[in-house]
N, C-alpha and C. Protein backbone atom coordinates (compact mmCIF):
# COMPACT_ATOMS: atom_id res chain seq x y z
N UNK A 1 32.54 55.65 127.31
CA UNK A 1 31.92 56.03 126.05
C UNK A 1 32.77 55.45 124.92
N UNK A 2 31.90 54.99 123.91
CA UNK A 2 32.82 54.04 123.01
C UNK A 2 33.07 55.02 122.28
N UNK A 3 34.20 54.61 121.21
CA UNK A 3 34.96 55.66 119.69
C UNK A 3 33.83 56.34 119.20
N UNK A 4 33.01 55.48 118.60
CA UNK A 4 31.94 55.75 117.86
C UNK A 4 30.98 57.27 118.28
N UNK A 5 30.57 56.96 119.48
CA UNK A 5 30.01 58.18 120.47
C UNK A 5 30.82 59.32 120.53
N UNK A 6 32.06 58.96 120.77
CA UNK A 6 32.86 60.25 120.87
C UNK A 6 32.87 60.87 119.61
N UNK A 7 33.08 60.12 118.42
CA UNK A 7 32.80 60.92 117.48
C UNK A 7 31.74 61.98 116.50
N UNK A 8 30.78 61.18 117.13
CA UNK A 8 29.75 61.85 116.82
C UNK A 8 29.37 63.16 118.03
N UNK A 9 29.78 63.00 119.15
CA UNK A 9 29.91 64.15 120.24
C UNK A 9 30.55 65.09 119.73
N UNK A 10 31.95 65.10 119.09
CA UNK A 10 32.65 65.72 118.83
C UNK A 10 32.26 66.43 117.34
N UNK A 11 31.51 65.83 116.33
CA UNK A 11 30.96 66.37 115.37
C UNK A 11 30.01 67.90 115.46
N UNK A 12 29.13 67.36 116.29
CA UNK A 12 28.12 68.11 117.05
C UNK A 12 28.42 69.33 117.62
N UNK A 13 29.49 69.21 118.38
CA UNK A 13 30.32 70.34 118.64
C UNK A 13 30.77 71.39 118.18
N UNK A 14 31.36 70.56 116.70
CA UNK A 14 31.75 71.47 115.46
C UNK A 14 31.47 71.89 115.52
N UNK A 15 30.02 71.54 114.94
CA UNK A 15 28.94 71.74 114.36
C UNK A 15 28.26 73.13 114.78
N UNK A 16 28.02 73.02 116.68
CA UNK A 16 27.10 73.76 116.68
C UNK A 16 28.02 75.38 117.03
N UNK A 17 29.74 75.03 117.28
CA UNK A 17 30.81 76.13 116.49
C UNK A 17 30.80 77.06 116.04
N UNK A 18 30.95 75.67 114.71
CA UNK A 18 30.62 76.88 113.45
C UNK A 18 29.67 77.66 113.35
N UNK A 19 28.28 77.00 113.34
CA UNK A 19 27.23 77.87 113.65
C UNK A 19 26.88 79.29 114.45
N UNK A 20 27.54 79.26 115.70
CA UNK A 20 27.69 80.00 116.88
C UNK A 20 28.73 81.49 115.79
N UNK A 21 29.45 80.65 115.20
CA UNK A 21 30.48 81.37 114.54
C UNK A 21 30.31 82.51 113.60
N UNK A 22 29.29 81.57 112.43
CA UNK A 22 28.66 82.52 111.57
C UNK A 22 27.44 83.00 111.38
N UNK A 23 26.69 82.83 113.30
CA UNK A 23 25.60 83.85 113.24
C UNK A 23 25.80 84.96 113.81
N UNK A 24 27.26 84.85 114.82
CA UNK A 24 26.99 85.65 116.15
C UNK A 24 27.32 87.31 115.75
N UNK A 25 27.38 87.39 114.26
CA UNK A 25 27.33 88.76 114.14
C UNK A 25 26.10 89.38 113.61
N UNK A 26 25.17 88.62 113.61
CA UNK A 26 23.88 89.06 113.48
C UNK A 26 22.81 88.95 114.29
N UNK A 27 22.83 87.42 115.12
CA UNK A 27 22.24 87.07 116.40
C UNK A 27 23.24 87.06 117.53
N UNK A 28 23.61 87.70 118.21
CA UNK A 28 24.90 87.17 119.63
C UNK A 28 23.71 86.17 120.25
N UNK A 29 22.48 86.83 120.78
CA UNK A 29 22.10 85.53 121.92
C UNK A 29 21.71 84.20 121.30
N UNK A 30 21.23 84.11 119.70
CA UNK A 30 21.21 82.78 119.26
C UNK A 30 22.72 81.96 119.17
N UNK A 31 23.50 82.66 119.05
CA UNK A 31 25.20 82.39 119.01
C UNK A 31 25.33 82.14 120.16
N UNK A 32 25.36 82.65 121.54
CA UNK A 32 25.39 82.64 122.77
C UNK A 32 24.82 81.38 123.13
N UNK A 33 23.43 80.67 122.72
CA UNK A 33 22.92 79.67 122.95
C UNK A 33 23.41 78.33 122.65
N UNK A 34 24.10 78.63 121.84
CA UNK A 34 24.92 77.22 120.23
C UNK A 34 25.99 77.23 121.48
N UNK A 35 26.98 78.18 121.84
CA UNK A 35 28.24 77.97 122.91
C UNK A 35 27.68 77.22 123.97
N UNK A 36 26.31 78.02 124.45
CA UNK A 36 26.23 77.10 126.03
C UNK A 36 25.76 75.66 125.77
N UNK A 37 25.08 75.22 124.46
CA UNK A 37 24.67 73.61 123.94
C UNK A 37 25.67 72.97 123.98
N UNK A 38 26.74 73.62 123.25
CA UNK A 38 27.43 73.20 122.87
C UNK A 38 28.59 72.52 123.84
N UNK A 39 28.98 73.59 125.25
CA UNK A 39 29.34 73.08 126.46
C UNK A 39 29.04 72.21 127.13
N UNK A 40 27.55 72.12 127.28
CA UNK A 40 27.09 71.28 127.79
C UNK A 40 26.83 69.73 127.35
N UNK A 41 27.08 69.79 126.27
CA UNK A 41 27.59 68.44 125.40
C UNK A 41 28.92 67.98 125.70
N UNK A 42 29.27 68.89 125.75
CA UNK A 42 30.78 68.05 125.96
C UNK A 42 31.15 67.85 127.44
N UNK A 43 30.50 68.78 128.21
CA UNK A 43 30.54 68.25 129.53
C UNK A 43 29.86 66.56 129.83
N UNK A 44 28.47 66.70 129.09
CA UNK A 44 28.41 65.42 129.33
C UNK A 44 29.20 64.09 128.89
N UNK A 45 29.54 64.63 127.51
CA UNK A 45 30.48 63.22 127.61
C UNK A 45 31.79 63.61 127.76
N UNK A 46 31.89 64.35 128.71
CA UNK A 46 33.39 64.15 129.14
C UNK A 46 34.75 64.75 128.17
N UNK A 47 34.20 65.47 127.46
CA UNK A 47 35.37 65.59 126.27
C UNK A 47 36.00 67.00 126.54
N UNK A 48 36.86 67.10 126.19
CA UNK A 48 37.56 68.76 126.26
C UNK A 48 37.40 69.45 124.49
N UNK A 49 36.74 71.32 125.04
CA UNK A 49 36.79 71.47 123.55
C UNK A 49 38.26 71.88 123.43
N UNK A 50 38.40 71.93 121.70
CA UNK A 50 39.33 71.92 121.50
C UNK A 50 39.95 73.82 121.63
N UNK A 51 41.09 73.75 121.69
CA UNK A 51 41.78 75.19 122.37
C UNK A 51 41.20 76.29 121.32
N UNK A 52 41.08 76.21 120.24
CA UNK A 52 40.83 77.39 119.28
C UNK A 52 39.33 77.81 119.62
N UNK A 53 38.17 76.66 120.20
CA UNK A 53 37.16 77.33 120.65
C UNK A 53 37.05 77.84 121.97
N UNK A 54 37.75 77.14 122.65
CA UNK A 54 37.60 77.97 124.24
C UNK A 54 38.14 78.86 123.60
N UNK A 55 38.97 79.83 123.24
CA UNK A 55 39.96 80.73 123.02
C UNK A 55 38.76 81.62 122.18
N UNK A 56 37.50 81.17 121.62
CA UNK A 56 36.83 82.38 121.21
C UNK A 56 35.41 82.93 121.58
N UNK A 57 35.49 81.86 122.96
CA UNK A 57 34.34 82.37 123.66
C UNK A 57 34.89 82.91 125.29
N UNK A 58 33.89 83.76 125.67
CA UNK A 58 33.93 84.50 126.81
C UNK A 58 33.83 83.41 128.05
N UNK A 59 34.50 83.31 129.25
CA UNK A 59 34.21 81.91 129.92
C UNK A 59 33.44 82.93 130.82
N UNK A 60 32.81 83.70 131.42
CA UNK A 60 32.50 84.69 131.93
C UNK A 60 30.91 84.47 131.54
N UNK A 61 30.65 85.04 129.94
CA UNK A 61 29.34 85.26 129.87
C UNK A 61 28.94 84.58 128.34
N UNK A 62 29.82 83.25 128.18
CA UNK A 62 29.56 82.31 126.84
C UNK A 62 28.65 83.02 125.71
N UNK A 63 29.86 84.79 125.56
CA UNK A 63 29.53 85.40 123.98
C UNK A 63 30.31 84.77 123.26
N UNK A 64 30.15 84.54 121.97
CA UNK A 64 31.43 84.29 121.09
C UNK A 64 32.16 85.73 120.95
N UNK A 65 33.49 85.48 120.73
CA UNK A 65 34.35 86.53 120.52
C UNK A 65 34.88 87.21 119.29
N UNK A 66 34.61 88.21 118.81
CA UNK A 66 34.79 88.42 117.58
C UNK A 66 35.82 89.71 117.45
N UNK A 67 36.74 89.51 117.48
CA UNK A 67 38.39 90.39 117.31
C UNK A 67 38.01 91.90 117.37
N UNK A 68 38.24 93.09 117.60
CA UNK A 68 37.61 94.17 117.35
C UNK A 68 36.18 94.28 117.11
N UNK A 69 35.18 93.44 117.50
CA UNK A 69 33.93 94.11 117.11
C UNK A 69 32.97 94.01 119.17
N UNK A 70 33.65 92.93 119.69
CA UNK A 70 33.02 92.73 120.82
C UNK A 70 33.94 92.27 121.97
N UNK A 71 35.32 92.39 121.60
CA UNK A 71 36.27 92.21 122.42
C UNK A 71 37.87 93.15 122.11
N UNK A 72 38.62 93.31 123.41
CA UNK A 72 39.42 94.01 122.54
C UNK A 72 40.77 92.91 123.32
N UNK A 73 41.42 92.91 122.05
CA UNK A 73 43.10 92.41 122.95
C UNK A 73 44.45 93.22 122.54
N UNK A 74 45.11 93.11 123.84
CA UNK A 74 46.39 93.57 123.92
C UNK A 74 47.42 92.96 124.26
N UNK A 75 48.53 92.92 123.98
CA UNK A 75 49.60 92.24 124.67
C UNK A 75 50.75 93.07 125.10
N UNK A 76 50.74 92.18 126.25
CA UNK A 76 51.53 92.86 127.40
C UNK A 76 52.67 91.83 127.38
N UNK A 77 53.82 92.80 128.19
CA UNK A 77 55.11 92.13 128.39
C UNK A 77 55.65 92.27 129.83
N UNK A 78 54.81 92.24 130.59
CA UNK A 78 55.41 92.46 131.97
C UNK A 78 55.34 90.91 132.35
N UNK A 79 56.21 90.53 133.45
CA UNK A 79 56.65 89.60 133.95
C UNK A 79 56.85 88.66 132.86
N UNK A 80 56.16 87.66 132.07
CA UNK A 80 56.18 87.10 130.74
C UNK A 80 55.32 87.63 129.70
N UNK A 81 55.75 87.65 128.46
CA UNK A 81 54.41 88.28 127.42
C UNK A 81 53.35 87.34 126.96
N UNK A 82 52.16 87.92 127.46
CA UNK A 82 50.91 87.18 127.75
C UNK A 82 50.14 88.18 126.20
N UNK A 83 48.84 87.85 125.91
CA UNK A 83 48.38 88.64 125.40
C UNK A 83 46.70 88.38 126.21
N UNK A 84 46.21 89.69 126.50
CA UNK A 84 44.83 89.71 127.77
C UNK A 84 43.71 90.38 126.67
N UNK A 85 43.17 89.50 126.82
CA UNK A 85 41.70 89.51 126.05
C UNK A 85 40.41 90.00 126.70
N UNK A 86 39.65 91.05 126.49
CA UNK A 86 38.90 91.75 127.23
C UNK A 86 37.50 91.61 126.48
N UNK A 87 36.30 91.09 127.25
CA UNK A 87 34.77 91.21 126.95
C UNK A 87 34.97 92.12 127.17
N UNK A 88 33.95 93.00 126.22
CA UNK A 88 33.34 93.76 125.66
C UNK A 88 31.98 93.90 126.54
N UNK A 89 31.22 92.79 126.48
CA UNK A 89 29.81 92.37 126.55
C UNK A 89 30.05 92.57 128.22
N UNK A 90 30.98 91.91 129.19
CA UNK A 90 31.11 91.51 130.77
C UNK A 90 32.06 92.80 131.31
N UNK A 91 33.03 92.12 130.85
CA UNK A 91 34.33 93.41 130.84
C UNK A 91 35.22 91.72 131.69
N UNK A 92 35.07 90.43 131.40
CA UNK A 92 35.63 89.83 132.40
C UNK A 92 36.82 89.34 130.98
N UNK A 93 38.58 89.25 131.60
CA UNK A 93 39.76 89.30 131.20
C UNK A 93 40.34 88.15 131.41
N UNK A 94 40.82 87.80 130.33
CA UNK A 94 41.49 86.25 130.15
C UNK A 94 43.07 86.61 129.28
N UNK A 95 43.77 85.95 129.96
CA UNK A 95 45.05 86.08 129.58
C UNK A 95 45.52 84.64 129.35
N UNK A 96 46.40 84.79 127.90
CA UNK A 96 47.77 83.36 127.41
C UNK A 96 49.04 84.14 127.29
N UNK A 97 49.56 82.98 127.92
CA UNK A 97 50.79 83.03 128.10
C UNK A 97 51.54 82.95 126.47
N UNK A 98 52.66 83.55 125.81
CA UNK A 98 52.75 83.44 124.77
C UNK A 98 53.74 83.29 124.95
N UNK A 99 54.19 81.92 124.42
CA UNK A 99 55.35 80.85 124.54
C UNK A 99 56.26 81.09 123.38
N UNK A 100 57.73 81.40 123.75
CA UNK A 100 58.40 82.07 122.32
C UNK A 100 59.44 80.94 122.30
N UNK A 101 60.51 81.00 120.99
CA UNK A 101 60.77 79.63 120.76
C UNK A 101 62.22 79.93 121.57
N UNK A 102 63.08 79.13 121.79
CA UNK A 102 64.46 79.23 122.31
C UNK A 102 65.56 78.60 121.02
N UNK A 103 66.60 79.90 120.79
CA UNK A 103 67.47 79.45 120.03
C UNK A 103 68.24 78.76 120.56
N UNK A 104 68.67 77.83 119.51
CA UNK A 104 70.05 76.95 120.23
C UNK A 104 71.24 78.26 119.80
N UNK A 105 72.14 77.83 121.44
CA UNK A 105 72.91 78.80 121.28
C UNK A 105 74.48 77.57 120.95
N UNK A 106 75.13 78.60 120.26
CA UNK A 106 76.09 78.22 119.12
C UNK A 106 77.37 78.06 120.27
N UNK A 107 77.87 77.26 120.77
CA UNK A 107 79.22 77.70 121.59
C UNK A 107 80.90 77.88 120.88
């Protein structure tokens, strides 16, 4: 796929995002629909979305995720501190790893 294509793939995407973004508190299943287009676009050409949208849809049941209104998160500190993100809509749980910085230590 040439530059050109990808970019316009990747527009589209935004596109249908944002959209997904600022209906899904009035429509979820028209919002719901914009995520699964929107996947399926990028599956076809091959592209990865970018981390801030996987990170606000459900991979479970492709709701968008909206902080306290249809999902809840917590963070935990057992073994490494992750923070686990819970549908609302499924009840299905996704966890990140939350990467902390390392001081240089002074000898």
């Amino acid at each position: 796929m040439n530059l050109v294509a990808r970019q316009v793939t990747r527009q589209r995407i935004d596109v249908l995002f944002q959209q997904a973004l600022n209906i899904s508190k009035y429509n979820p299943e028209l919002a719901q629909h914009y995520v699964v287009t929107a996947r399926k676009i990028a599956m076809a050409a091959r592209i990865r979305l970018p981390t801030n949208y996987k990170r606000r849809i459900c991979k479970n049941c492709h709701l968008v995720l909206l902080y306290g209104r249809n999902c809840r998160v917590r963070i935990k500190s057992r073994r490494e501190k992750h923070v686990v993100v819970t549908c609302l809509g499924c009840g299905a749980k996704t966890r990140y790893i939350v990467k902390t910085k390392r001081r240089k230590q002074i000898e």
